[in-house]
PDB file of N, CA and C in Angstrom:
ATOM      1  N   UNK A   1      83.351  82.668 105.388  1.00  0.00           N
ATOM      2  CA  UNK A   1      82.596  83.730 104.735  1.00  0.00           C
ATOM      3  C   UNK A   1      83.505  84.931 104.497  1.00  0.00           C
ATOM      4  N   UNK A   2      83.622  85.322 103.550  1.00  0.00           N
ATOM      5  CA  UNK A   2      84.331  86.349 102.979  1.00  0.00           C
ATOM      6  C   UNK A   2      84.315  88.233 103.716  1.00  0.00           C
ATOM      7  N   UNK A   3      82.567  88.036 103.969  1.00  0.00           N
ATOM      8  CA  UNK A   3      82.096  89.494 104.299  1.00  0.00           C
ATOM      9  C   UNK A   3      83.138  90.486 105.231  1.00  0.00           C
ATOM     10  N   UNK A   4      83.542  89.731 106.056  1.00  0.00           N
ATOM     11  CA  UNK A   4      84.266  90.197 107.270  1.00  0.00           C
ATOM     12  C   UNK A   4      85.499  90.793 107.119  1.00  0.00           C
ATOM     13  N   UNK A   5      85.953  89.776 105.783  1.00  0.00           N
ATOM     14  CA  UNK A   5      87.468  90.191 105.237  1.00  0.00           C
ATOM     15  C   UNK A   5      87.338  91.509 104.483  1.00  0.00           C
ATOM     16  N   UNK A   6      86.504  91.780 103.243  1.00  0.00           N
ATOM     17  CA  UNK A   6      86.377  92.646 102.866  1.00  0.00           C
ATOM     18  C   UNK A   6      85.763  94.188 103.638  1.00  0.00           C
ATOM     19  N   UNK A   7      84.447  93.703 104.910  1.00  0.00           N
ATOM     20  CA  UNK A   7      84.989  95.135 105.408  1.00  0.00           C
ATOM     21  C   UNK A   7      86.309  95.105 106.418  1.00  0.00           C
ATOM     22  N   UNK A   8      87.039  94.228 106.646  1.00  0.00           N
ATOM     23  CA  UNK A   8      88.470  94.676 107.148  1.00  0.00           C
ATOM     24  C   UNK A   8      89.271  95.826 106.521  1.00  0.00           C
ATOM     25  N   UNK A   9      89.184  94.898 105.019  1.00  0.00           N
ATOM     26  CA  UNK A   9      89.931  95.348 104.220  1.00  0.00           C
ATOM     27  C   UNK A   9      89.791  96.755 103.820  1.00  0.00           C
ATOM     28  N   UNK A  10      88.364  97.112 103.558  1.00  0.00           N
ATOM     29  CA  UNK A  10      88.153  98.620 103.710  1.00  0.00           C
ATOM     30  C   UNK A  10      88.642  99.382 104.331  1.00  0.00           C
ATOM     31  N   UNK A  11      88.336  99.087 105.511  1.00  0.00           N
ATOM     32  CA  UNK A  11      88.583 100.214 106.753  1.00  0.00           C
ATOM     33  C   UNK A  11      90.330 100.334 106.745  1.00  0.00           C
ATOM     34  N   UNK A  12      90.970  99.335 106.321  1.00  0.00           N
ATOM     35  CA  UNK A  12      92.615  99.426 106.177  1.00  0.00           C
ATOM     36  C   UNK A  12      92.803 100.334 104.654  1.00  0.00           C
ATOM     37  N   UNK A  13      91.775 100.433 103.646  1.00  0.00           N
ATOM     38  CA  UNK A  13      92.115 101.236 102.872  1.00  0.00           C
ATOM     39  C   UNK A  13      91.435 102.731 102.887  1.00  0.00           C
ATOM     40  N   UNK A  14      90.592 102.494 103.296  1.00  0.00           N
ATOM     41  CA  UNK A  14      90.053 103.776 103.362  1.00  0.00           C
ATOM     42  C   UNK A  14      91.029 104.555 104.994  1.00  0.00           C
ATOM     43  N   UNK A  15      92.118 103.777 106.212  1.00  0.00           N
ATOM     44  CA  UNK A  15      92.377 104.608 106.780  1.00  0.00           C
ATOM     45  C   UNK A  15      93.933 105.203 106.439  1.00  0.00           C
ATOM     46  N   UNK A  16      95.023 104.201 105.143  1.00  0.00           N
ATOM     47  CA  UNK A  16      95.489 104.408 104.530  1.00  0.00           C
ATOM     48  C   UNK A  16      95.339 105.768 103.117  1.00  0.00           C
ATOM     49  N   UNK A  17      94.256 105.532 102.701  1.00  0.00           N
ATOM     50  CA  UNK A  17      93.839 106.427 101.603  1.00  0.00           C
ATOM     51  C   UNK A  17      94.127 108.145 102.632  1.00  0.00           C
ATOM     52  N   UNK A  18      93.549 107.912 103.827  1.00  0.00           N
ATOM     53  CA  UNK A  18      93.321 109.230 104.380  1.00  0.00           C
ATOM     54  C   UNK A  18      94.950 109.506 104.910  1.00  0.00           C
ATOM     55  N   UNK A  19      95.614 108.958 104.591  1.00  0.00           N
ATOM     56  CA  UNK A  19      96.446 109.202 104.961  1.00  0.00           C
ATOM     57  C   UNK A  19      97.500 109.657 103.693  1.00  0.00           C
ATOM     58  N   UNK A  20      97.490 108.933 103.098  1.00  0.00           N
ATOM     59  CA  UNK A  20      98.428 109.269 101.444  1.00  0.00           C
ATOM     60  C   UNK A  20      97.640 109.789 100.556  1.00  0.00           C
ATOM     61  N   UNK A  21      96.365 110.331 100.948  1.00  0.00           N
ATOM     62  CA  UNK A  21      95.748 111.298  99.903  1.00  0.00           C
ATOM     63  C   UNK A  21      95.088 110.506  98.717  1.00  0.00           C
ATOM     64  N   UNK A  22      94.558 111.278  97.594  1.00  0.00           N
ATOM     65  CA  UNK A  22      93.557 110.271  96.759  1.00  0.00           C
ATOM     66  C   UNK A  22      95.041 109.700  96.087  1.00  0.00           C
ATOM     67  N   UNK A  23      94.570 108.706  96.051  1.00  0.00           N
ATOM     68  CA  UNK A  23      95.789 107.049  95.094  1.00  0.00           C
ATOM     69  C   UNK A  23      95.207 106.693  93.699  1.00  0.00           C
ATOM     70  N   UNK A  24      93.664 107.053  93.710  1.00  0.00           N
ATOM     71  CA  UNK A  24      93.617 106.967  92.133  1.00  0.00           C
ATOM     72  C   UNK A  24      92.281 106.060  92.513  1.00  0.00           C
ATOM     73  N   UNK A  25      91.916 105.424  91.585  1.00  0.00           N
ATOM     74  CA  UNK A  25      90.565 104.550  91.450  1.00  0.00           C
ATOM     75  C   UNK A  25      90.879 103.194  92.405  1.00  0.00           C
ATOM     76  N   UNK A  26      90.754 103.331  93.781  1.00  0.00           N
ATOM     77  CA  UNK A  26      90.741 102.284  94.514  1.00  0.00           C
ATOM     78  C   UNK A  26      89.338 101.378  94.907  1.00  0.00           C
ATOM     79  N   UNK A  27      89.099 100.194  94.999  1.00  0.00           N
ATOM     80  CA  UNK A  27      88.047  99.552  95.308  1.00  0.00           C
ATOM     81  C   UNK A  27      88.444  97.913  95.691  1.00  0.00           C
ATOM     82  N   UNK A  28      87.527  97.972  96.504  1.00  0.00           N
ATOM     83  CA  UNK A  28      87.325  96.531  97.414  1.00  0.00           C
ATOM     84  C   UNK A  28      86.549  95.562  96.968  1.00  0.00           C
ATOM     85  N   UNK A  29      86.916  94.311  96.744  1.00  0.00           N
ATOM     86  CA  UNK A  29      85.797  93.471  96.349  1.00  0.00           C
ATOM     87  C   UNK A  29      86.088  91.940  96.730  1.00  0.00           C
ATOM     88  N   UNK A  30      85.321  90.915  96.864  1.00  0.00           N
ATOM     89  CA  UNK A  30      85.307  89.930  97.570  1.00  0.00           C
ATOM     90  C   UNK A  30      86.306  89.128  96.615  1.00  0.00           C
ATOM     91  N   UNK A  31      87.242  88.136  96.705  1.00  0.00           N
ATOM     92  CA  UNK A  31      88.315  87.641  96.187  1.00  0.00           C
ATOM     93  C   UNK A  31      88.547  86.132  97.153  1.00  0.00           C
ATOM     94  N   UNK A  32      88.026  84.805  96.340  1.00  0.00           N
ATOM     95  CA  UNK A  32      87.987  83.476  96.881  1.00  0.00           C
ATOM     96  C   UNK A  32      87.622  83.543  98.375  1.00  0.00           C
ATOM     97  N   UNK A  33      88.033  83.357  99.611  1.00  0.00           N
ATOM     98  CA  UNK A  33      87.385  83.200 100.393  1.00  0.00           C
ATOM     99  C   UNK A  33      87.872  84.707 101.765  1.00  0.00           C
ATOM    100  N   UNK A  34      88.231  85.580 100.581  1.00  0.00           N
ATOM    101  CA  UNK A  34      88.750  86.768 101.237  1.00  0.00           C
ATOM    102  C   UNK A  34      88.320  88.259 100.486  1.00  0.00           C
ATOM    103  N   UNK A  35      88.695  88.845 100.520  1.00  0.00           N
ATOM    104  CA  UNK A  35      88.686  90.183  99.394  1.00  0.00           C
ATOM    105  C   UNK A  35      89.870  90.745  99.299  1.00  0.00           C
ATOM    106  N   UNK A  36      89.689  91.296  97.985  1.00  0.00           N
ATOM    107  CA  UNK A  36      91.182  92.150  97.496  1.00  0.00           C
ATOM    108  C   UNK A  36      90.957  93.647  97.104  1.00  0.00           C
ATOM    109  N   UNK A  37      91.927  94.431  97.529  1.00  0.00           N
ATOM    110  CA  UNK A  37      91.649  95.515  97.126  1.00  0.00           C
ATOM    111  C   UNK A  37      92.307  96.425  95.268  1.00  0.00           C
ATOM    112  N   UNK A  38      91.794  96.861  94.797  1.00  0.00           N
ATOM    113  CA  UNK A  38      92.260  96.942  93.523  1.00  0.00           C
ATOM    114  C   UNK A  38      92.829  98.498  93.200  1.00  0.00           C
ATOM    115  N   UNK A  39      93.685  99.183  92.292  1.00  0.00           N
ATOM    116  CA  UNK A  39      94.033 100.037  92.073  1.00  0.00           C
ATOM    117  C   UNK A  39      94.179 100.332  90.456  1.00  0.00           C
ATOM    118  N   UNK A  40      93.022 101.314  90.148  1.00  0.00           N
ATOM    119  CA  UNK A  40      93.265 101.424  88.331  1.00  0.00           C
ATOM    120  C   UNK A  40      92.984  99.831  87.888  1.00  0.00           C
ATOM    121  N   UNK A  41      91.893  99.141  88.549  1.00  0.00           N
ATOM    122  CA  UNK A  41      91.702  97.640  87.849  1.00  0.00           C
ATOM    123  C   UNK A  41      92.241  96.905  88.589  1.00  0.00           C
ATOM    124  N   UNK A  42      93.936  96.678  89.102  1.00  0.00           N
ATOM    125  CA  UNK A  42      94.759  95.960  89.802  1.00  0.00           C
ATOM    126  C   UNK A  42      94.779  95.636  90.739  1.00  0.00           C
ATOM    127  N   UNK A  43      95.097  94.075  90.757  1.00  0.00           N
ATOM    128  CA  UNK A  43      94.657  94.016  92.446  1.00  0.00           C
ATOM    129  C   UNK A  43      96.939  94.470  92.978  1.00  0.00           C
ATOM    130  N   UNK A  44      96.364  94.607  94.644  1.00  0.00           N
ATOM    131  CA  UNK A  44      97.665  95.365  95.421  1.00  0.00           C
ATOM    132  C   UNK A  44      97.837  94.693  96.605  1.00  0.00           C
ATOM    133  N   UNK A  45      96.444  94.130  97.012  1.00  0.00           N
ATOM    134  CA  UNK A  45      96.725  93.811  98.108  1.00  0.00           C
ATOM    135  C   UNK A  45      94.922  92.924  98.483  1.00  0.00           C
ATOM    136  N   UNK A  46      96.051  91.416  99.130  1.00  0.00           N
ATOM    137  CA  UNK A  46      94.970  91.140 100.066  1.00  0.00           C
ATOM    138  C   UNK A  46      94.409  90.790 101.345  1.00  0.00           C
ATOM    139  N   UNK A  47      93.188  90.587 101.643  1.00  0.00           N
ATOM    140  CA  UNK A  47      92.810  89.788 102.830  1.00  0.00           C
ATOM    141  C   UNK A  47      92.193  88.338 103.033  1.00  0.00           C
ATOM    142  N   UNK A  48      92.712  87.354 103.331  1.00  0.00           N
ATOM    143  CA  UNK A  48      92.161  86.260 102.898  1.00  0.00           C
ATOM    144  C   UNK A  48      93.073  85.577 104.655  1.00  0.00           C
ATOM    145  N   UNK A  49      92.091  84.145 104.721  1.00  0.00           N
ATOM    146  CA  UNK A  49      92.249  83.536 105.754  1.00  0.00           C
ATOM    147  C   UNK A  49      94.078  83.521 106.084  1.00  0.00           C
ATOM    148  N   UNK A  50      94.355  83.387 105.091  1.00  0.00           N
ATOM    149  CA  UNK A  50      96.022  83.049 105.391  1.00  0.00           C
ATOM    150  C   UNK A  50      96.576  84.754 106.055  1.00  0.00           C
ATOM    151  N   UNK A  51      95.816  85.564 105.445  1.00  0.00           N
ATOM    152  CA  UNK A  51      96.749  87.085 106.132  1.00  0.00           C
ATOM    153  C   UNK A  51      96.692  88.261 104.928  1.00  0.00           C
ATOM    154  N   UNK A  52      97.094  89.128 105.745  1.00  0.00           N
ATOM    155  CA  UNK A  52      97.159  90.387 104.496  1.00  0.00           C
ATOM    156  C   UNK A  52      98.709  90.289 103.603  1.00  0.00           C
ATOM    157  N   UNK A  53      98.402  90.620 102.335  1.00  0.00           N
ATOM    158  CA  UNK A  53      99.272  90.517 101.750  1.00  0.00           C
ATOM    159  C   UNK A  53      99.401  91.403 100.599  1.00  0.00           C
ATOM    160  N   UNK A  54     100.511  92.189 100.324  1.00  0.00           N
ATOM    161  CA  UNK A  54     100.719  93.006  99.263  1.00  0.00           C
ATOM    162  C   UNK A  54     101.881  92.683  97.739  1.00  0.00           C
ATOM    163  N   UNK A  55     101.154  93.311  96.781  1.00  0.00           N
ATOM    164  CA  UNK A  55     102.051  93.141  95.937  1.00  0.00           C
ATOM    165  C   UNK A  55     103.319  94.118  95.800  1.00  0.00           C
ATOM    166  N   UNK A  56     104.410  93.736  95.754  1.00  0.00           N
ATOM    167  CA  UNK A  56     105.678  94.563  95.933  1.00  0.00           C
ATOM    168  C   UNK A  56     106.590  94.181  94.715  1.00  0.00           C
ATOM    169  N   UNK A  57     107.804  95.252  94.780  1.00  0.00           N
ATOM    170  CA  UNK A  57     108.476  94.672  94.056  1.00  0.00           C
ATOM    171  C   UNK A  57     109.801  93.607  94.456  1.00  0.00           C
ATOM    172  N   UNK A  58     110.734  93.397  94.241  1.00  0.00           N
ATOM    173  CA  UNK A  58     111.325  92.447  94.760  1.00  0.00           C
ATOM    174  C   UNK A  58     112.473  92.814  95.467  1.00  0.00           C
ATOM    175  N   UNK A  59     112.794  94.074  95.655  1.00  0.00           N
ATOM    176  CA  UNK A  59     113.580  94.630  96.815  1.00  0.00           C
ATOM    177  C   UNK A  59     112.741  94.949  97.834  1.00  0.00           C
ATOM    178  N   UNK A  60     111.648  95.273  98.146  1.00  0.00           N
ATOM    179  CA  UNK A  60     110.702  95.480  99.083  1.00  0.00           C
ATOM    180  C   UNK A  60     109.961  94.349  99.665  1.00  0.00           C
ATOM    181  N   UNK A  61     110.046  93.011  98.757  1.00  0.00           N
ATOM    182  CA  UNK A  61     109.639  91.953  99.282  1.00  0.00           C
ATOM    183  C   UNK A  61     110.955  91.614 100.108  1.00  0.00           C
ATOM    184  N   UNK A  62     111.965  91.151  99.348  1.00  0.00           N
ATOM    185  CA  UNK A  62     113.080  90.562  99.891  1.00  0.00           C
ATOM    186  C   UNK A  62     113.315  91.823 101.629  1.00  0.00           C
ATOM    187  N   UNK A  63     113.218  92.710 101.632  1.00  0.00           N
ATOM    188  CA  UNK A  63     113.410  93.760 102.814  1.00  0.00           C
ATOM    189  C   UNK A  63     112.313  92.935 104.093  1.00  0.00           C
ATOM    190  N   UNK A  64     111.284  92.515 103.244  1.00  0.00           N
ATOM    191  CA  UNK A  64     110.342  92.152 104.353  1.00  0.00           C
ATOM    192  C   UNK A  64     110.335  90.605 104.656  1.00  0.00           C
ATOM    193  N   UNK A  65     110.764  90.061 104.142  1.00  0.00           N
ATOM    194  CA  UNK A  65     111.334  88.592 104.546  1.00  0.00           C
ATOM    195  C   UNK A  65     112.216  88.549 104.929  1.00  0.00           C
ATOM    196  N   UNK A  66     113.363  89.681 105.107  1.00  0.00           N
ATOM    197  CA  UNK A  66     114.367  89.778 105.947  1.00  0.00           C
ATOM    198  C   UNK A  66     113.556  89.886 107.986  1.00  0.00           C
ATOM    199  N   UNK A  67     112.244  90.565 107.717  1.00  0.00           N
ATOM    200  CA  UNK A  67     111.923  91.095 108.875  1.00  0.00           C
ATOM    201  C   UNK A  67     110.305  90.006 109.450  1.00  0.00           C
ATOM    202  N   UNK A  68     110.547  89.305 108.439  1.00  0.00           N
ATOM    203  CA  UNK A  68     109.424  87.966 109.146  1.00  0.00           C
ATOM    204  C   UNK A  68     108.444  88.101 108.014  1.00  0.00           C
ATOM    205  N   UNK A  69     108.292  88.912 107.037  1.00  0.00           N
ATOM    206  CA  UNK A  69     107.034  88.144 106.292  1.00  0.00           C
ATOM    207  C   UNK A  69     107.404  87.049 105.537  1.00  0.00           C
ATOM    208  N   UNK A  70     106.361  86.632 105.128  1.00  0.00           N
ATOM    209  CA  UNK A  70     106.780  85.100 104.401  1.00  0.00           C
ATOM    210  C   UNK A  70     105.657  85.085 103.167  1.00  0.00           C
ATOM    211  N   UNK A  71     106.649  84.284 101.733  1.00  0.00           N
ATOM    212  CA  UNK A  71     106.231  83.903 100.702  1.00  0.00           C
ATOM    213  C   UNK A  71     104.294  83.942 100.535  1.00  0.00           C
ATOM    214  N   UNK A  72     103.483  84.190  99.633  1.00  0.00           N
ATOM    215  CA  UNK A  72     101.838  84.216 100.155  1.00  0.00           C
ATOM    216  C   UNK A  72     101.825  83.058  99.229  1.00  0.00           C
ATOM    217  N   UNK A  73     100.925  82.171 100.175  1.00  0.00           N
ATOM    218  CA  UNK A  73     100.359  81.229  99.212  1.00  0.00           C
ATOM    219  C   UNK A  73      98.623  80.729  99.692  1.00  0.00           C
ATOM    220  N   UNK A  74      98.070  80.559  98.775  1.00  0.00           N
ATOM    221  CA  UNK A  74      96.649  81.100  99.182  1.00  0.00           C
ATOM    222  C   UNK A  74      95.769  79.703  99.888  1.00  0.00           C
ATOM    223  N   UNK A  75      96.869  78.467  99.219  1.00  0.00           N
ATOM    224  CA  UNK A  75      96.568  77.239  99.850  1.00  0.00           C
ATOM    225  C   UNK A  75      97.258  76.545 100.063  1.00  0.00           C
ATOM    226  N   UNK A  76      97.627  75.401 101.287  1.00  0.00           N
ATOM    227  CA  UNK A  76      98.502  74.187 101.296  1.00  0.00           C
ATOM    228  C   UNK A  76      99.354  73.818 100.149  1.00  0.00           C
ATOM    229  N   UNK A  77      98.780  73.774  98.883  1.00  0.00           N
ATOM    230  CA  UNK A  77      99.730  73.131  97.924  1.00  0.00           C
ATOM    231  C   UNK A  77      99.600  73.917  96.438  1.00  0.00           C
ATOM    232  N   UNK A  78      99.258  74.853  97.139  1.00  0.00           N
ATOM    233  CA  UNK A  78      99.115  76.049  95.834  1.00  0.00           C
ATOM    234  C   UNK A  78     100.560  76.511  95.641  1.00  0.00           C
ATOM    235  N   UNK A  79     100.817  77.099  94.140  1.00  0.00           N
ATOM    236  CA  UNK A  79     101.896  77.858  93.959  1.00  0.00           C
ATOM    237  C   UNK A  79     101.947  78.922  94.736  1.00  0.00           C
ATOM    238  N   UNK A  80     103.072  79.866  94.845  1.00  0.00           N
ATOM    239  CA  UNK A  80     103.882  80.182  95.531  1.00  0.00           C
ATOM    240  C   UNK A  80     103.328  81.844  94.503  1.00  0.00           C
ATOM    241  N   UNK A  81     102.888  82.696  95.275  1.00  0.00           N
ATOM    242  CA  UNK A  81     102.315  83.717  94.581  1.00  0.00           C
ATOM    243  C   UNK A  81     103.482  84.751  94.726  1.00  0.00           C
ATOM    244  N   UNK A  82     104.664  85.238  93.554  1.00  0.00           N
ATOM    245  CA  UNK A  82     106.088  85.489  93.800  1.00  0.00           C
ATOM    246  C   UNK A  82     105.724  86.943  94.014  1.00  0.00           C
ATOM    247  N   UNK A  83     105.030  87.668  93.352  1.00  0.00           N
ATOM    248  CA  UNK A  83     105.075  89.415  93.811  1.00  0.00           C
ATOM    249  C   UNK A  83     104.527  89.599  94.647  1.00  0.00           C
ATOM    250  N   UNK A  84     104.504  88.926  95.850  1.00  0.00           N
ATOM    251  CA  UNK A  84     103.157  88.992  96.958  1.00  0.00           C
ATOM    252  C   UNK A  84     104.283  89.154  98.422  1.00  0.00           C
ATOM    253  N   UNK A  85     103.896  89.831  99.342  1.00  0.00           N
ATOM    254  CA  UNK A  85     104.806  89.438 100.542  1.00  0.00           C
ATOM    255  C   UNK A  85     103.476  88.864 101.592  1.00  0.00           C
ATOM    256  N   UNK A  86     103.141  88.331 101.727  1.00  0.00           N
ATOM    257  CA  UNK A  86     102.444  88.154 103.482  1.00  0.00           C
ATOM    258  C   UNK A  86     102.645  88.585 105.028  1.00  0.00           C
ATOM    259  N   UNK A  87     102.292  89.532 104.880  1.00  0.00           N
ATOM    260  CA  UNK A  87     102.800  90.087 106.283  1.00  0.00           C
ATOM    261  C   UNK A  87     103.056  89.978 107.564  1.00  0.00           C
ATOM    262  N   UNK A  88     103.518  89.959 108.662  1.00  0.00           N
ATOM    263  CA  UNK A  88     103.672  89.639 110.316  1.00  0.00           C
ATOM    264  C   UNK A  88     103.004  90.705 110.492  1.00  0.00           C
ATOM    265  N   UNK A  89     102.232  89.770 111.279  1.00  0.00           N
ATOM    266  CA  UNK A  89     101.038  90.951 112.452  1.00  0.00           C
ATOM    267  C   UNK A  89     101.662  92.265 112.874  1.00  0.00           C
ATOM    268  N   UNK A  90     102.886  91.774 113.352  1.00  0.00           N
ATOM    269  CA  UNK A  90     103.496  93.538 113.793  1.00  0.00           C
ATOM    270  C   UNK A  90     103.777  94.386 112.552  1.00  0.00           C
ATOM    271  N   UNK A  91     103.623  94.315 111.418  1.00  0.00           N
ATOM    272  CA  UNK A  91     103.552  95.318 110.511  1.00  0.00           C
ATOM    273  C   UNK A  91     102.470  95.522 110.353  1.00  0.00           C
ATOM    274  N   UNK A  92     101.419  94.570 110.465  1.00  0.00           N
ATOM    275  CA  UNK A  92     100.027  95.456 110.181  1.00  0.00           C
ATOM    276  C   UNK A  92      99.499  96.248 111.201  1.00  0.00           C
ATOM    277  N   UNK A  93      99.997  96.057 112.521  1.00  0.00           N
ATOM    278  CA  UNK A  93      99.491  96.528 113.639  1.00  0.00           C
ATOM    279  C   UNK A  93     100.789  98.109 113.638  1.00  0.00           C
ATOM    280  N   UNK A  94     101.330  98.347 112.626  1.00  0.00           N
ATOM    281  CA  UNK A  94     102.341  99.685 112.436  1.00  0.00           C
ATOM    282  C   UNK A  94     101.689 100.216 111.805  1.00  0.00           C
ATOM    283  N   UNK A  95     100.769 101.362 111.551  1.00  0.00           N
ATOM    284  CA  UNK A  95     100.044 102.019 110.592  1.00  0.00           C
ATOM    285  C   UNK A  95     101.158 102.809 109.675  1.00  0.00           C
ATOM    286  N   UNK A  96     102.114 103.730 110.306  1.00  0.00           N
ATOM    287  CA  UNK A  96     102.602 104.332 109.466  1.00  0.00           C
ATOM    288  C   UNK A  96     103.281 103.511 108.512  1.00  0.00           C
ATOM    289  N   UNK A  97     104.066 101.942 109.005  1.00  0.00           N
ATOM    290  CA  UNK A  97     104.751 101.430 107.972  1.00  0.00           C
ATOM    291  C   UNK A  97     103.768 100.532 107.138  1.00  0.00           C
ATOM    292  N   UNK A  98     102.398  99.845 107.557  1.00  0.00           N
ATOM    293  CA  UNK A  98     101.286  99.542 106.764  1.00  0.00           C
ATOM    294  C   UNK A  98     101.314 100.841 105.606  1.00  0.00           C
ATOM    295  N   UNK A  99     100.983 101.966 106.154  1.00  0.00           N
ATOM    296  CA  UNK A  99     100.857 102.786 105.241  1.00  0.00           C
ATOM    297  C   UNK A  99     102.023 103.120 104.120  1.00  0.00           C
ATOM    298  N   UNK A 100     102.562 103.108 103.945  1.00  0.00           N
ATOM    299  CA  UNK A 100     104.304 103.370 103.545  1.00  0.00           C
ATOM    300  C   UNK A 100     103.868 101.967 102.686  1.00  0.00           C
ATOM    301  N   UNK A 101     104.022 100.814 103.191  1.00  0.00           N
ATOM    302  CA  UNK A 101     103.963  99.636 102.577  1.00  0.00           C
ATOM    303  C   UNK A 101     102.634  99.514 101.212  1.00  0.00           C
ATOM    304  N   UNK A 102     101.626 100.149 101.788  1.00  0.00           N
ATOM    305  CA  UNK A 102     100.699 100.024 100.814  1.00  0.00           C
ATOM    306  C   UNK A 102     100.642 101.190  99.868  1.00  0.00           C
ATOM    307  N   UNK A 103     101.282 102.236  99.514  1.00  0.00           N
ATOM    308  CA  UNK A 103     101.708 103.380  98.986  1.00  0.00           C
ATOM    309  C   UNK A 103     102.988 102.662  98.188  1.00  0.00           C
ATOM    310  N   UNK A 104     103.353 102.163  98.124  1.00  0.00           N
ATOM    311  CA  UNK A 104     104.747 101.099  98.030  1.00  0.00           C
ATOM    312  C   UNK A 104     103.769 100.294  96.812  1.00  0.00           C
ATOM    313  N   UNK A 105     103.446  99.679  97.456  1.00  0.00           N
ATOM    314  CA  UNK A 105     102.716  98.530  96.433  1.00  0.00           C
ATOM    315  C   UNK A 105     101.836  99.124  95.439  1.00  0.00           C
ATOM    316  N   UNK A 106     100.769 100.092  95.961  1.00  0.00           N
ATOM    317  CA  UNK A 106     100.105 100.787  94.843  1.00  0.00           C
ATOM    318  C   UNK A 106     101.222 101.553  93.665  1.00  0.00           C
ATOM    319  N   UNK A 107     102.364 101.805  93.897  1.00  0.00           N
ATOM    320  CA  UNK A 107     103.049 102.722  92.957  1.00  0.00           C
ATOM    321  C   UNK A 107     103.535 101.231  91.787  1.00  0.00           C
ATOM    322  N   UNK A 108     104.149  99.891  92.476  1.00  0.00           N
ATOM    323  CA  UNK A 108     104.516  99.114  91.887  1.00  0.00           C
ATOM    324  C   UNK A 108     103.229  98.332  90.863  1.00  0.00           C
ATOM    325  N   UNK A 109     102.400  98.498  90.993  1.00  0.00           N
ATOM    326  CA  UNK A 109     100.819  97.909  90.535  1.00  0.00           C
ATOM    327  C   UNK A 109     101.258  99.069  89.387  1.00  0.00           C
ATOM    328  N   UNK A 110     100.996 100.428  89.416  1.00  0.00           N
ATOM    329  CA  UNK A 110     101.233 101.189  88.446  1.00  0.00           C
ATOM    330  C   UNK A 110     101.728 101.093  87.292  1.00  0.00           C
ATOM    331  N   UNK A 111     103.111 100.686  87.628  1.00  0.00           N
ATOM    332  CA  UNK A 111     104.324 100.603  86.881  1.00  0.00           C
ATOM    333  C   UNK A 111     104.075  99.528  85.488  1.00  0.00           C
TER     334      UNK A 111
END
């Protein structure tokens, strides 16, 4: 069931948002068997059984697969979702670098 993911996912954006100030038209919404959060339309980042995962660009991905995240893929034999990093628990459990990271990704969604 999805419900759980999406209010996760809230409470990680709304305690991010309070932290980097208004980011622009952010919103949460349920996404296959997880939810994603969106920016100006875009999705940035998600929550889904496999883990949280953000869209980055490819020096910020490659930085974080240096440090344990790994490639997101949403199923066993699904493609390989390339602007995405999947995160290690110890970065999500880092607020300031969660935060940094998702300020990161919302600017690259922008672009």
């Amino acid at each position: 069931m999805a419900e759980p993911y999406l209010s996760d996912l809230k409470t990680i954006v709304e305690q991010a948002c309070g932290r980097l100030g208004p980011a622009g038209d952010i919103s949460c919404r349920h996404f296959f068997a997880g939810a994603a959060a969106y920016v100006d339309g875009w999705i940035f980042m998600t929550l889904t059984p496999v883990g949280l995962a953000l869209k980055l660009g490819e020096e910020d991905r490659a930085r974080l697969f240096r440090r344990g995240a790994e490639p997101l893929r949403y199923f066993p034999k699904a493609p390989v979702k390339k602007a995405y990093a999947l995160l290690p628990a110890r970065k999500i459990d880092d607020f300031d670098d969660l935060n940094d990271l998702i300020a990161r990704s919302i600017d690259f969604v922008r672009k």
